[in-house]
C-alpha atoms as a PDB file:
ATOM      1  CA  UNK A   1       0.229 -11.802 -53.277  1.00  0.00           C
ATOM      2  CA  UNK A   2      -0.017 -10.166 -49.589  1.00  0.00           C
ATOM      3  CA  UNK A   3      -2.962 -10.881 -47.869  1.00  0.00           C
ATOM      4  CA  UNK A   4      -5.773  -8.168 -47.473  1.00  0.00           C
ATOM      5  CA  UNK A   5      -5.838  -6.718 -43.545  1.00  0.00           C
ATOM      6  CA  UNK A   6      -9.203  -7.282 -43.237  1.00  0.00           C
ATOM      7  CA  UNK A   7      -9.394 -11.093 -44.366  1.00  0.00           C
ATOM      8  CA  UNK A   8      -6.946 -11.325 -40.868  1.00  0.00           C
ATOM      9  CA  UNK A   9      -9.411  -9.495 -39.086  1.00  0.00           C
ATOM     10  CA  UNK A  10     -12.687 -11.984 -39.552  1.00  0.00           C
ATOM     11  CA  UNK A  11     -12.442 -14.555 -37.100  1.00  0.00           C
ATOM     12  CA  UNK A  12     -14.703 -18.474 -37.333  1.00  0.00           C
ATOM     13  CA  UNK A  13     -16.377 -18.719 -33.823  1.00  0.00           C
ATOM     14  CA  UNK A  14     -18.197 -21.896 -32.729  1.00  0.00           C
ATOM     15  CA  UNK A  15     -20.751 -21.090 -29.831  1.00  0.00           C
ATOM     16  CA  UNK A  16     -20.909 -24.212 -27.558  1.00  0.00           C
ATOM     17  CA  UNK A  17     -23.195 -25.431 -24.381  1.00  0.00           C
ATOM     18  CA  UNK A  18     -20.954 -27.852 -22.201  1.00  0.00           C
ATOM     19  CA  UNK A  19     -18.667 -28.528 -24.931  1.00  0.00           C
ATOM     20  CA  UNK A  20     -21.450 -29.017 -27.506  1.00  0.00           C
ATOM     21  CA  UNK A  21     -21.438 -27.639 -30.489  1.00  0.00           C
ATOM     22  CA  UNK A  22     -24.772 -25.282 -30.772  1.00  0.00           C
ATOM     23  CA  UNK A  23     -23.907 -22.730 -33.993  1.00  0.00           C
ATOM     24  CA  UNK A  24     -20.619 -21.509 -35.661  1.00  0.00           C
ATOM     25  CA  UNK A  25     -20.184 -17.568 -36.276  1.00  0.00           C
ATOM     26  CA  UNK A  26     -18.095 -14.806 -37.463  1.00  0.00           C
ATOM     27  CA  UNK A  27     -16.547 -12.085 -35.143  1.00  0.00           C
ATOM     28  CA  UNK A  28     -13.336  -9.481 -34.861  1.00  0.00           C
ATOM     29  CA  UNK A  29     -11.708  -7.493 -32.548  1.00  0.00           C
ATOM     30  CA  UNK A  30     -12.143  -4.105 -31.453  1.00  0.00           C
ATOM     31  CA  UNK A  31      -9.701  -2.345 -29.321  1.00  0.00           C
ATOM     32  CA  UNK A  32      -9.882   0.581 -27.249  1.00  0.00           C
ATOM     33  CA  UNK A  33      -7.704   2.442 -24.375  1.00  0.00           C
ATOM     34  CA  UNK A  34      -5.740  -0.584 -24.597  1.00  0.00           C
ATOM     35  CA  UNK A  35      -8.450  -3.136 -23.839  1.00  0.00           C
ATOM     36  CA  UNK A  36      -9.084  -5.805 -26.857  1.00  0.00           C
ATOM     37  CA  UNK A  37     -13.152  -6.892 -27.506  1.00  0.00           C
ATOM     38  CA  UNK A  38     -14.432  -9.543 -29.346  1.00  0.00           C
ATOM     39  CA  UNK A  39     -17.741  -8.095 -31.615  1.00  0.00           C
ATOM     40  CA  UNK A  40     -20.209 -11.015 -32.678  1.00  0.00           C
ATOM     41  CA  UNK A  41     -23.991 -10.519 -32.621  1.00  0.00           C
ATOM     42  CA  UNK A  42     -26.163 -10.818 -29.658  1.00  0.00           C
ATOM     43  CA  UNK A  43     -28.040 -13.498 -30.524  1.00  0.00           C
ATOM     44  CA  UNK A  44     -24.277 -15.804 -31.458  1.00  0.00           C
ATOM     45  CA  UNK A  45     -24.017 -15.570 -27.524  1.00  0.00           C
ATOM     46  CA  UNK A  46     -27.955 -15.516 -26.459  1.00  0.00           C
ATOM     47  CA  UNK A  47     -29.306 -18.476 -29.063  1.00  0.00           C
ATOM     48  CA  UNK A  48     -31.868 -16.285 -29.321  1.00  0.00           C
ATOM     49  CA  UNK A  49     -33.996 -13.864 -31.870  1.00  0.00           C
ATOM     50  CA  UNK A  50     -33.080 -10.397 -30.423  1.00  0.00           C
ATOM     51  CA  UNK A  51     -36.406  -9.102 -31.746  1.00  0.00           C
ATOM     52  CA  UNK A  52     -38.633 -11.601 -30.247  1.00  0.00           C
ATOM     53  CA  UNK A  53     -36.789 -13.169 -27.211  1.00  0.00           C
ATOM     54  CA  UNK A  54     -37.704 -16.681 -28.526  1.00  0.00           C
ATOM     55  CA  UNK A  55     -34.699 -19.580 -28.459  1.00  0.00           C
ATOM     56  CA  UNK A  56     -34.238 -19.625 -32.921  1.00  0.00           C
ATOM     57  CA  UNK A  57     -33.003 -23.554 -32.463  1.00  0.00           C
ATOM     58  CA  UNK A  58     -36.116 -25.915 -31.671  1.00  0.00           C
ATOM     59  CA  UNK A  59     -33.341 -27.644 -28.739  1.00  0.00           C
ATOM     60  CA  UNK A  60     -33.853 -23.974 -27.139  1.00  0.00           C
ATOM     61  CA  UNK A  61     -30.042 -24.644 -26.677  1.00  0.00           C
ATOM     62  CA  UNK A  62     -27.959 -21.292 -25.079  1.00  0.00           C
ATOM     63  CA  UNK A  63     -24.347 -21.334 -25.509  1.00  0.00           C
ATOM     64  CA  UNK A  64     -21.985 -20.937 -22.371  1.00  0.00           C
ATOM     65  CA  UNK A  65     -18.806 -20.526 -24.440  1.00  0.00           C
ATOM     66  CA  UNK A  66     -16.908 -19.555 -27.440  1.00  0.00           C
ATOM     67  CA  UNK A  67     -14.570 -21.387 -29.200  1.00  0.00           C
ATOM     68  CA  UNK A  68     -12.526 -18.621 -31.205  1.00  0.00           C
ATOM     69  CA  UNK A  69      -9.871 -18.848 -33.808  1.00  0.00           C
ATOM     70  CA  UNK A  70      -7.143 -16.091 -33.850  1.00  0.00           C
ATOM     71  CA  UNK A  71      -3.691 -16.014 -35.517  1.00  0.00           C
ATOM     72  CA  UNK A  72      -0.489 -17.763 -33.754  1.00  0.00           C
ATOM     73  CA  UNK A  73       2.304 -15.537 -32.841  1.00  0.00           C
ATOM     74  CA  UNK A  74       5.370 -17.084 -35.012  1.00  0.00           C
ATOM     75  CA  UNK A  75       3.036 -18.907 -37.487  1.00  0.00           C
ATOM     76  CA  UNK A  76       2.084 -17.555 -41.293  1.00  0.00           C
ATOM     77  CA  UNK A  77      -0.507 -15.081 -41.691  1.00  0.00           C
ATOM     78  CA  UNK A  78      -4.041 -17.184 -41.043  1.00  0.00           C
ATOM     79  CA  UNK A  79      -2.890 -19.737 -39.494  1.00  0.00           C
ATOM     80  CA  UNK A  80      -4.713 -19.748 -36.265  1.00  0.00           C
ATOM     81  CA  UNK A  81      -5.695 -22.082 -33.161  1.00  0.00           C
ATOM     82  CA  UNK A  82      -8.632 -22.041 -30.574  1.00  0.00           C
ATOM     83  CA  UNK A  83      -9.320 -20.004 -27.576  1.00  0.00           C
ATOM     84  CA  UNK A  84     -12.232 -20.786 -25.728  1.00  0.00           C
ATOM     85  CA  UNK A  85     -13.985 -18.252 -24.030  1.00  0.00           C
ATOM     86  CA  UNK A  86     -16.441 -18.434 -20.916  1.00  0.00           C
ATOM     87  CA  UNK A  87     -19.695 -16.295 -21.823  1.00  0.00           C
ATOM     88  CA  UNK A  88     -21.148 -16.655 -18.471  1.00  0.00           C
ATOM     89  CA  UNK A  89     -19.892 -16.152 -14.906  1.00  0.00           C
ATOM     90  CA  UNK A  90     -20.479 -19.262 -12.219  1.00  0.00           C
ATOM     91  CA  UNK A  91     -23.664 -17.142 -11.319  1.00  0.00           C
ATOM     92  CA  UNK A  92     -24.721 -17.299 -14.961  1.00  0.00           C
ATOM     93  CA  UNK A  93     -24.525 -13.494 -15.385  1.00  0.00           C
ATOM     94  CA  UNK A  94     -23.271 -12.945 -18.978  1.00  0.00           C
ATOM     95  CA  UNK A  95     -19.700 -11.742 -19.104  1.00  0.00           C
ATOM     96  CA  UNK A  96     -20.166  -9.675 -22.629  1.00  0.00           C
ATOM     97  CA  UNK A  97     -21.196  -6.126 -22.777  1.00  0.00           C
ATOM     98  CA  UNK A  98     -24.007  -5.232 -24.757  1.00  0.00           C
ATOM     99  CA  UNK A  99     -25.750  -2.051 -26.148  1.00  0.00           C
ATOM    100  CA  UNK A 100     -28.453   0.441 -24.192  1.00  0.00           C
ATOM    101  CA  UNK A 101     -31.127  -1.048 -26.690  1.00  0.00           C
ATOM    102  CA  UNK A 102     -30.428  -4.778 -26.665  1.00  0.00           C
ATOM    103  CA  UNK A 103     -31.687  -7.186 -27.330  1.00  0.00           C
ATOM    104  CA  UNK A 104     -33.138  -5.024 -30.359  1.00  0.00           C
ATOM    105  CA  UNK A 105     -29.719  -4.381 -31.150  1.00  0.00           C
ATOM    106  CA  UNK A 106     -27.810  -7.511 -32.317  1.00  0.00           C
ATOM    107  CA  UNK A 107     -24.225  -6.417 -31.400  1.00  0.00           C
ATOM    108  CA  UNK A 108     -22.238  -7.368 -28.413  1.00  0.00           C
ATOM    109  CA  UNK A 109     -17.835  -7.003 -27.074  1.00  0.00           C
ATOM    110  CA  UNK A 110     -16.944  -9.612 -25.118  1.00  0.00           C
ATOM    111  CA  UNK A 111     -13.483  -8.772 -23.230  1.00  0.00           C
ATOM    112  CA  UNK A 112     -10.565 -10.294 -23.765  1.00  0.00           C
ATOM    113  CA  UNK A 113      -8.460 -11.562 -21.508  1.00  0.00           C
ATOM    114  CA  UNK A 114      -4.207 -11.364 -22.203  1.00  0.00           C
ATOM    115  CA  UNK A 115      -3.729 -14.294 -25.447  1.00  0.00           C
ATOM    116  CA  UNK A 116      -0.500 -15.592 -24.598  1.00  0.00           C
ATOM    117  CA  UNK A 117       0.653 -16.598 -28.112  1.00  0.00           C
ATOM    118  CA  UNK A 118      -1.731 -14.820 -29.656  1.00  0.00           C
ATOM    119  CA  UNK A 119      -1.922 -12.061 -32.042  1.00  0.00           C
ATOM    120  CA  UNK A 120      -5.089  -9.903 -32.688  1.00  0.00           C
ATOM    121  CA  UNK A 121      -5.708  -7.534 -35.907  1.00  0.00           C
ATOM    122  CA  UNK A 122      -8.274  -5.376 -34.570  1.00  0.00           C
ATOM    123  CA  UNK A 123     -10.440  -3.992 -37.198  1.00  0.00           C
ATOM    124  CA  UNK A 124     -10.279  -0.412 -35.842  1.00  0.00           C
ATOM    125  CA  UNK A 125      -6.499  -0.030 -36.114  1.00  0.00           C
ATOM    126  CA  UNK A 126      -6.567  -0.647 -39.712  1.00  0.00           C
ATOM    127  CA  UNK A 127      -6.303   1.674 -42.213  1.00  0.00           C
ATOM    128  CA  UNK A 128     -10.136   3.035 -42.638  1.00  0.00           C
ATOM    129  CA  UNK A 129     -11.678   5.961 -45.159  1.00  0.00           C
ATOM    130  CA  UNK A 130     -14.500   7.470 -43.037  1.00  0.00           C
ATOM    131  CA  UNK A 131     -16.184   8.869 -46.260  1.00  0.00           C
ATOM    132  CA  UNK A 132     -20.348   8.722 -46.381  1.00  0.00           C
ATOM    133  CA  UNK A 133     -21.979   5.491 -47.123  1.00  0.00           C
ATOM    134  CA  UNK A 134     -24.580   5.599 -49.604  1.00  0.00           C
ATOM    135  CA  UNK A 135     -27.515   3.726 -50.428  1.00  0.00           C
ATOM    136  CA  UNK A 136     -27.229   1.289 -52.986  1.00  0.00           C
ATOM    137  CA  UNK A 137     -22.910   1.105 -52.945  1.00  0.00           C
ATOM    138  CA  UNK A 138     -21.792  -2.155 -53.057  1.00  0.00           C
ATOM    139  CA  UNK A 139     -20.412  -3.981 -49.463  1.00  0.00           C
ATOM    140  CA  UNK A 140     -18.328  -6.951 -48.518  1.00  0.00           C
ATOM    141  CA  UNK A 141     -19.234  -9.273 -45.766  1.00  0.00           C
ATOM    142  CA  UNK A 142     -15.989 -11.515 -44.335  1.00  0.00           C
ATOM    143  CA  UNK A 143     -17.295 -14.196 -42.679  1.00  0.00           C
ATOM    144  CA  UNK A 144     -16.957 -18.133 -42.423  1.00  0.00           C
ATOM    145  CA  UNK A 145     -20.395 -19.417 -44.595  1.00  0.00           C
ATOM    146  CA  UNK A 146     -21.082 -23.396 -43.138  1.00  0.00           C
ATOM    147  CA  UNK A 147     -18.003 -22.536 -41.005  1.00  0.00           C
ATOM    148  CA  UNK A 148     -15.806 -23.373 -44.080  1.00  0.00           C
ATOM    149  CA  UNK A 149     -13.131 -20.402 -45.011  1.00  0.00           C
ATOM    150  CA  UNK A 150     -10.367 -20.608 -47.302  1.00  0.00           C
ATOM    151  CA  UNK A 151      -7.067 -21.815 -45.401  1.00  0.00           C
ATOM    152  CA  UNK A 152      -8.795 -20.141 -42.290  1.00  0.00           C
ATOM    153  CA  UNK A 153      -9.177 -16.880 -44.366  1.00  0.00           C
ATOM    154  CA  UNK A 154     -12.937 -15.420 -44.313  1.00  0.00           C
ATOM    155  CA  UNK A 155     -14.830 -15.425 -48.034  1.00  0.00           C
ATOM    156  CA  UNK A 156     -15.917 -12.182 -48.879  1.00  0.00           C
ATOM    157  CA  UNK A 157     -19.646 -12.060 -49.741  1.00  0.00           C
ATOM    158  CA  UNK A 158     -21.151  -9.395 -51.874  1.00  0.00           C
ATOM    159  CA  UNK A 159     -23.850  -7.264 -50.959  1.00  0.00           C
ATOM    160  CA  UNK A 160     -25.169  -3.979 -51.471  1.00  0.00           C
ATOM    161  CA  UNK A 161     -26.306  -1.147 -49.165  1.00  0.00           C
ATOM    162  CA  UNK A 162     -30.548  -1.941 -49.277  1.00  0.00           C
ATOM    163  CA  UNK A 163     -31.789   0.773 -47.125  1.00  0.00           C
ATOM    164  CA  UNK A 164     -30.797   4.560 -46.217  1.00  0.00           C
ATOM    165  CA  UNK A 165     -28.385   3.952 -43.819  1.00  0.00           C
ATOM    166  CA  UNK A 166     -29.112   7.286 -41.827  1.00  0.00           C
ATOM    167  CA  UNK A 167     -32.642   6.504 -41.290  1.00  0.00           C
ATOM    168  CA  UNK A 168     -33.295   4.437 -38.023  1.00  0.00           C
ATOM    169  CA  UNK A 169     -35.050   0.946 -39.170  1.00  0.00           C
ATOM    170  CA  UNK A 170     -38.065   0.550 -35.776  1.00  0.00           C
ATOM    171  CA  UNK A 171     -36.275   3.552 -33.716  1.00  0.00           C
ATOM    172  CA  UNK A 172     -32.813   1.385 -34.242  1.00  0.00           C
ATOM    173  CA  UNK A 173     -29.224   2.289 -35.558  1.00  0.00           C
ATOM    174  CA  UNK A 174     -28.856  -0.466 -38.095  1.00  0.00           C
ATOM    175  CA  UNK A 175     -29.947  -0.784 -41.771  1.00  0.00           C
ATOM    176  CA  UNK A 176     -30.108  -3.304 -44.294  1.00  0.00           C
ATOM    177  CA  UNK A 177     -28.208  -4.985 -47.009  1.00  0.00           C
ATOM    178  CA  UNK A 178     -29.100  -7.278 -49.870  1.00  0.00           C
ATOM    179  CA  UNK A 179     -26.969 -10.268 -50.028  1.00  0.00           C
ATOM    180  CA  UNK A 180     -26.885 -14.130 -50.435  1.00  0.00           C
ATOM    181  CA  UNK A 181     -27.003 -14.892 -46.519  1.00  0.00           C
ATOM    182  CA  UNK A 182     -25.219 -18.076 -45.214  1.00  0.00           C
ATOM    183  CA  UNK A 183     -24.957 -19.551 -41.938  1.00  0.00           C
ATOM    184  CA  UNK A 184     -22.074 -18.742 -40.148  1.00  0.00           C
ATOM    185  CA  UNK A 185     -21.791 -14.935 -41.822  1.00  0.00           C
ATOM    186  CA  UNK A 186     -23.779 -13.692 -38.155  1.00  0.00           C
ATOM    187  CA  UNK A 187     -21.450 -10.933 -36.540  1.00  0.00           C
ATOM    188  CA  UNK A 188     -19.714 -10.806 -39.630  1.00  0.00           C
ATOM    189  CA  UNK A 189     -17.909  -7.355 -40.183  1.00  0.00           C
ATOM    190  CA  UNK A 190     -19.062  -4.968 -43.304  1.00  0.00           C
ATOM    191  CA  UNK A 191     -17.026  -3.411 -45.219  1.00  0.00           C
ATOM    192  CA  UNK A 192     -16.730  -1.188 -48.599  1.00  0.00           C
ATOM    193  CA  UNK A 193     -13.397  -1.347 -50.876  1.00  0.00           C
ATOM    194  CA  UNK A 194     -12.986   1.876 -53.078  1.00  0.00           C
ATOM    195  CA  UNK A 195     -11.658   1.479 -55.677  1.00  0.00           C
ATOM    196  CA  UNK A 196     -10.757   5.081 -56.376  1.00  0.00           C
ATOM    197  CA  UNK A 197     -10.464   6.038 -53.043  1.00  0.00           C
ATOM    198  CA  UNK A 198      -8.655   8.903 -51.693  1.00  0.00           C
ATOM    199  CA  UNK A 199      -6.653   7.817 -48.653  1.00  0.00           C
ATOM    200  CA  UNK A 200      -7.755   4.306 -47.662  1.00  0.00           C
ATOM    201  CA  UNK A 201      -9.590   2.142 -49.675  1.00  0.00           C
ATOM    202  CA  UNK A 202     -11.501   0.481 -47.532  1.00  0.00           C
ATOM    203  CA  UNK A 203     -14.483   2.137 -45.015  1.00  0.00           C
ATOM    204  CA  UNK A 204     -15.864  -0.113 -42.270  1.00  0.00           C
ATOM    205  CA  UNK A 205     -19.599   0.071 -41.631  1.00  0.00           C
ATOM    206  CA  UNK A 206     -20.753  -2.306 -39.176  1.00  0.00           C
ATOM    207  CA  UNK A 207     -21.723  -5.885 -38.017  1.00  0.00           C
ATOM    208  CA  UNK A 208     -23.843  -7.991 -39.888  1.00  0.00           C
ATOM    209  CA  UNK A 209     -26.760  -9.633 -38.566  1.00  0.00           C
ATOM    210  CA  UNK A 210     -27.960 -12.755 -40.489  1.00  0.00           C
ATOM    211  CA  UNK A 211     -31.102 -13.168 -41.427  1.00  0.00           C
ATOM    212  CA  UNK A 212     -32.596 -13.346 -37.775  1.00  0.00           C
ATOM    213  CA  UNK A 213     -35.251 -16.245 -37.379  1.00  0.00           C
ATOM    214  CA  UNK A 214     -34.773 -18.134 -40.660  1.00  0.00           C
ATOM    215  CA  UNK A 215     -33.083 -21.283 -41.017  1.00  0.00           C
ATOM    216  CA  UNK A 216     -29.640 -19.876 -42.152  1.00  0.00           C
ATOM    217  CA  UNK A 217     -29.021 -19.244 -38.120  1.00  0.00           C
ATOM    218  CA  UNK A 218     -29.080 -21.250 -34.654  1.00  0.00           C
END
């Protein structure tokens, strides 16, 4: 059986202060006018609740760096090794770029640099069906739960659309879904497989959050 493009394009993250493991994640890559971005949730890179400002771990720990797993040039399909990425300049300014209304909005692209040996599936050069998304349809989130995934593949969690996703939620573009969170799903990409579609089956409809301040995350 071939694998699915978008199983390839959910990538395990590991945030990390000095080397120190803080919180694994889930994150892909976006790419645009020839520059590649890594998208993960604010509060993966911050440690902390993007709707409160408070540190979610009790160590108040804030990562400096990203260990990220991406697919070897040469190797199988999902077989990947690590890259690790600086989040922070020497001056401690962050190096990702973030949205107008962050920290209220839990998305951020952190540039990447040229991956020698390295081969990205970004999730906006797949095949997509830009049809409506209504409430109540049922989702996909690929992500790494625990940090476990199936021979480095994501597991797809179901979920359903919870919340008309036109209508702002506190003045903010996001909405909500109804699934069985895990840790590790944060800045998991969304998805929706048709399975009638017209065209491509599969619509992408955002970044997943986590369930911000409970003990599923940092």
């Amino acid at each position: 059986m071939p694998i699915d493009d978008y199983s390839l394009a959910a990538i395990p993250l590991e945030m990390t202060f000095h080397g120190n493991s803080l919180a694994k994640g889930t994150g892909f890559v976006w790419r645009t006018n020839g520059q590649a971005f890594l998208i993960t949730n604010w509060h993966n890179v911050t440690g902390k609740n993007p709707n409160t400002g408070q540190h979610l771990s009790p160590h108040a720990g804030e990562p400096d760096a990203m260990t990220v797993q991406f697919d070897l040039a040469g190797s199988p399909l999902g077989q990947r090794g690590p890259v690790e990425l600086s989040l922070r300049d020497p001056a401690g300014d962050p190096l990702w770029r973030q949205h107008a209304m962050a920290p209220g909005v839990d998305v951020i692209a952190v540039p990447l640099p040229k991956l020698a040996g390295a081969v990205l599936h970004p999730i906006n050069e797949m095949p997509n069906n830009s049809g409506t998304v209504p409430i109540g349809i049922e989702a996909f989130i690929l992500g790494y739960p625990f940090g476990i995934g199936v021979s480095t593949l994501p597991i797809w969690k179901r979920a359903s659309v919870a919340s008309e996703p036109s209508v702002k939620i506190s003045g903010k573009p996001c909405f909500y879904v109804d699934t069985a969170s895990r840790p590790g799903m944060s800045g998991s990409p969304v998805i929706l497989r048709h399975r009638m579609a017209i065209g491509p089956p599969t619509t992408f409809i955002g970044v997943y959050s986590g369930r911000i301040g409970s003990e599923d995350e940092l």
